[in-house]
C-alpha atoms as a PDB file:
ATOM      1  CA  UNK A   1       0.000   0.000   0.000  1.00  0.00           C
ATOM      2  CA  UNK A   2       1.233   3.693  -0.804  1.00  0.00           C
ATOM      3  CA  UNK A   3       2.090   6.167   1.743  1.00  0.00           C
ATOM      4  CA  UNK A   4      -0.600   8.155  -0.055  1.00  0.00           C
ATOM      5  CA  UNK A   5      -3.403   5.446   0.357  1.00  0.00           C
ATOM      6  CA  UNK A   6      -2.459   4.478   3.976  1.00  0.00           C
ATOM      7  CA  UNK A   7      -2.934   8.236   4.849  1.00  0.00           C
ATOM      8  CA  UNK A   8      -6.274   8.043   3.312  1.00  0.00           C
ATOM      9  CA  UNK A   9      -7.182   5.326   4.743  1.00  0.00           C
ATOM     10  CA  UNK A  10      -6.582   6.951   8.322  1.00  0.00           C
ATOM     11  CA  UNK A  11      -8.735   9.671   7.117  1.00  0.00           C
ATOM     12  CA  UNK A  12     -11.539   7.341   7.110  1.00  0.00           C
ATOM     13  CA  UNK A  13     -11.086   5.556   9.993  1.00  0.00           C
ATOM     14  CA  UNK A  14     -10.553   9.504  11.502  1.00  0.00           C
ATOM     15  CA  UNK A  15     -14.176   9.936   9.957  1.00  0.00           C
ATOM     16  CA  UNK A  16     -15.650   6.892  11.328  1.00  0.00           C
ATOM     17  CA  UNK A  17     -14.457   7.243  14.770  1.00  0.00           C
ATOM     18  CA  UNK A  18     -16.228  10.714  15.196  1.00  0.00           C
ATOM     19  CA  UNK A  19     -19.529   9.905  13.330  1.00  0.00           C
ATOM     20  CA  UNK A  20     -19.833   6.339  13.640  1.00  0.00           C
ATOM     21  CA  UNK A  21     -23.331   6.130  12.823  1.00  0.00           C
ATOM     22  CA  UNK A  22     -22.849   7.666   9.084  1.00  0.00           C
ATOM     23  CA  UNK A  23     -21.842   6.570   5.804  1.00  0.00           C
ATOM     24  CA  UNK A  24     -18.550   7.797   5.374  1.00  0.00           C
ATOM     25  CA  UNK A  25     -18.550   7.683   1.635  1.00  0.00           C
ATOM     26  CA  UNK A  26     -21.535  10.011   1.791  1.00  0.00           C
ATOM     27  CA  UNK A  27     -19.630  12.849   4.252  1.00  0.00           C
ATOM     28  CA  UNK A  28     -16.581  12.492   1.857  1.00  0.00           C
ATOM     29  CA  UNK A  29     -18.704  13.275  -0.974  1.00  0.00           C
ATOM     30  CA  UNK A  30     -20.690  16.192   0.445  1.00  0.00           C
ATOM     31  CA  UNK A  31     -17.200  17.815   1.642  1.00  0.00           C
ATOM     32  CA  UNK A  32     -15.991  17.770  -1.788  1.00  0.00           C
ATOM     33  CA  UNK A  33     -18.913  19.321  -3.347  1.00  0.00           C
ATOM     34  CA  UNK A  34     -18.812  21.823  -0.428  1.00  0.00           C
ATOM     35  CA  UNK A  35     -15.427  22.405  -1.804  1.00  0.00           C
ATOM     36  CA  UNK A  36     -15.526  22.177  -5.503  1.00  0.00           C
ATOM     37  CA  UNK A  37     -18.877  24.255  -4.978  1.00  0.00           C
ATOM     38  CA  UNK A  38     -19.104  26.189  -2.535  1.00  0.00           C
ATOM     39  CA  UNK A  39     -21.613  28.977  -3.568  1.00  0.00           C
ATOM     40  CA  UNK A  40     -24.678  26.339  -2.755  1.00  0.00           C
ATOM     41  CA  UNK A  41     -24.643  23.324  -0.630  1.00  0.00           C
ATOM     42  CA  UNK A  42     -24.900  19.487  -2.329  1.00  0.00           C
ATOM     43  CA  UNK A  43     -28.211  18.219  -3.124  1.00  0.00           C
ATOM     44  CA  UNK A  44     -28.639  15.299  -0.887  1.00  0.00           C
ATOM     45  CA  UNK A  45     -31.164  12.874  -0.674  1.00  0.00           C
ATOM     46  CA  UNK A  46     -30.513  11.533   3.355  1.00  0.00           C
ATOM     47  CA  UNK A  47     -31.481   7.893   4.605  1.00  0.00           C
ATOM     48  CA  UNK A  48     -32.026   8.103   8.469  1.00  0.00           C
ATOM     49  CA  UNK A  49     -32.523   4.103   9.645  1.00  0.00           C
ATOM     50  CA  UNK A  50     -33.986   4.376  13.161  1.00  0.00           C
ATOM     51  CA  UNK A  51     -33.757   1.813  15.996  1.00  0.00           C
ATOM     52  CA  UNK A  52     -36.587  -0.768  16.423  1.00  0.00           C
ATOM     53  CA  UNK A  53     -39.467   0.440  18.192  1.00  0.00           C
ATOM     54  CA  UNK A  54     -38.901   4.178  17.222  1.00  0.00           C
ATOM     55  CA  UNK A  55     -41.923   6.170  16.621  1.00  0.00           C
ATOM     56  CA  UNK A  56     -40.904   7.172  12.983  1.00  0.00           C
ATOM     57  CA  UNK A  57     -44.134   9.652  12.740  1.00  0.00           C
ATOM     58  CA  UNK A  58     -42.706  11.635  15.751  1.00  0.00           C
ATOM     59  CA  UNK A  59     -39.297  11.540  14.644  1.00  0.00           C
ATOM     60  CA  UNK A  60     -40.644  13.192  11.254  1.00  0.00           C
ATOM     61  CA  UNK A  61     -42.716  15.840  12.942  1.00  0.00           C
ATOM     62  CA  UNK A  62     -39.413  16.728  14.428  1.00  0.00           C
ATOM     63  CA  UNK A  63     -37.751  17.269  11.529  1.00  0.00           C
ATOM     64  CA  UNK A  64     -40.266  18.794   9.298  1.00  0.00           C
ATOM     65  CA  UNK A  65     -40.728  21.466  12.188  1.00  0.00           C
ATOM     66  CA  UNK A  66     -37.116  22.139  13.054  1.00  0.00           C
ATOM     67  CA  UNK A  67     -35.637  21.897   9.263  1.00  0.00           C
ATOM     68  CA  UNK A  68     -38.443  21.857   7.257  1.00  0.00           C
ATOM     69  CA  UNK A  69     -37.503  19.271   4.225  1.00  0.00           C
ATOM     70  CA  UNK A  70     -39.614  17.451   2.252  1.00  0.00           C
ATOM     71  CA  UNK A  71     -39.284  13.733   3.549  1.00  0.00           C
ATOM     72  CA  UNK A  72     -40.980  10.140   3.048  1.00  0.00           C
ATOM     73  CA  UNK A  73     -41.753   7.667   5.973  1.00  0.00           C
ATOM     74  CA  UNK A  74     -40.739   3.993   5.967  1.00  0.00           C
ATOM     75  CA  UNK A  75     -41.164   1.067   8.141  1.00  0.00           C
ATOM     76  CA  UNK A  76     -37.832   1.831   9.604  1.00  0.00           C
ATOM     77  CA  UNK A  77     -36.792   5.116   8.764  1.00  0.00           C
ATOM     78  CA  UNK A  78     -37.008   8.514   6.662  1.00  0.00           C
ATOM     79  CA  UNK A  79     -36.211   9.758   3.014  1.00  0.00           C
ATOM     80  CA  UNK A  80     -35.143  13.851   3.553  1.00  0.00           C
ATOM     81  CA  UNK A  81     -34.637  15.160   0.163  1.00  0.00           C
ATOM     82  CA  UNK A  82     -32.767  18.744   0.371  1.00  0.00           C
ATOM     83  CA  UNK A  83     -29.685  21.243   0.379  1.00  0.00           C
ATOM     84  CA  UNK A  84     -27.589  19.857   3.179  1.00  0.00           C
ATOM     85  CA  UNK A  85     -24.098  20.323   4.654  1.00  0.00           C
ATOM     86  CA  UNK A  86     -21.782  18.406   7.158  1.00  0.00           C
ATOM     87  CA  UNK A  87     -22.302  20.211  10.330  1.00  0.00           C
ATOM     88  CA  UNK A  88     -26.629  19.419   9.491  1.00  0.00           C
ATOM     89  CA  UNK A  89     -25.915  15.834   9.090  1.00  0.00           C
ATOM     90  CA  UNK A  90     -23.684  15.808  12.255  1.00  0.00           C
ATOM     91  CA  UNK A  91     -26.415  17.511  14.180  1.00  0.00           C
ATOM     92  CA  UNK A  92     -29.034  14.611  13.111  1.00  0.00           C
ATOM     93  CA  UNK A  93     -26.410  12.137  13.515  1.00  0.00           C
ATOM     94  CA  UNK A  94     -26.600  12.976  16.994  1.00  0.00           C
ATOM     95  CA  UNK A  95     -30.440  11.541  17.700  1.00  0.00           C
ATOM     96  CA  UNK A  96     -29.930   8.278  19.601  1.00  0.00           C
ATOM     97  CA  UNK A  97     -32.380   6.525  17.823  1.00  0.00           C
ATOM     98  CA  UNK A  98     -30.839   6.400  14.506  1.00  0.00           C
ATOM     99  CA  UNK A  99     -28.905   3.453  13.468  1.00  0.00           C
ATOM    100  CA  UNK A 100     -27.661   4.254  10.260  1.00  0.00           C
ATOM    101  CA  UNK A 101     -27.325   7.346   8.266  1.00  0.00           C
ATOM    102  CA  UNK A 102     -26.817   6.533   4.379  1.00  0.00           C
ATOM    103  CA  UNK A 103     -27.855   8.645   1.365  1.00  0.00           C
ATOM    104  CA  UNK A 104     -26.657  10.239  -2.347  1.00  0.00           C
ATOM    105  CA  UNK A 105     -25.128  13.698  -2.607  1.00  0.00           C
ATOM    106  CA  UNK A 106     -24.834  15.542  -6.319  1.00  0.00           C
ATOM    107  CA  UNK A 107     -24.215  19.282  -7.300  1.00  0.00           C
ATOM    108  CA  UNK A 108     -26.952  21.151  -6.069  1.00  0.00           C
ATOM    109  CA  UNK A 109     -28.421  23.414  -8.716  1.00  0.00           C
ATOM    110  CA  UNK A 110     -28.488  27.468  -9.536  1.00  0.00           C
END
């Protein structure tokens, strides 16, 4: 393995050691639209998987009211659909209920 490729690869672990709960793929990939992009947040369409025996409904309420994207309810979790950054998804990331934060992220447009 390069010294370039170890390094990243203790980036990720760096990553995955402070938001353990999230797809690291997915924070890499909003950072470097952030970057490459940075008059307008990504586009990202967020996955929240929730605990068994979480009231999903309430859990929506919550976020509808306090960020106010569009989202669908599952059996086990929520579809937001919306302009987000990093410090948003570390915010939600910090809900005990959630097991699993996953999504897409893409260029958000003008």
């Amino acid at each position: 393995m390069s010294q370039i490729e170890a390094r990243y690869n203790e980036f990720r672990n760096a990553i995955t050691q402070t938001l353990s709960n999230v797809d690291v793929d997915l924070l890499i990939k909003i950072m470097y639209l952030e970057r490459k992009l940075p008059d307008a947040p990504p586009m990202v369409e967020l996955h929240i998987e929730y605990n068994s025996g979480t009231n999903i409904e309430n859990k929506q309420e919550v976020i509808r009211a306090k960020y106010g994207f569009p989202m669908n309810a599952g059996e086990h979790g929520l579809t937001l659909v919306g302009q987000m950054a990093v410090p948003l998804i570390e915010e939600l990331s910090k809900d005990k209920d959630i097991k699993f934060i996953s999504g897409k992220a893409t260029p958000a447009s003008y």
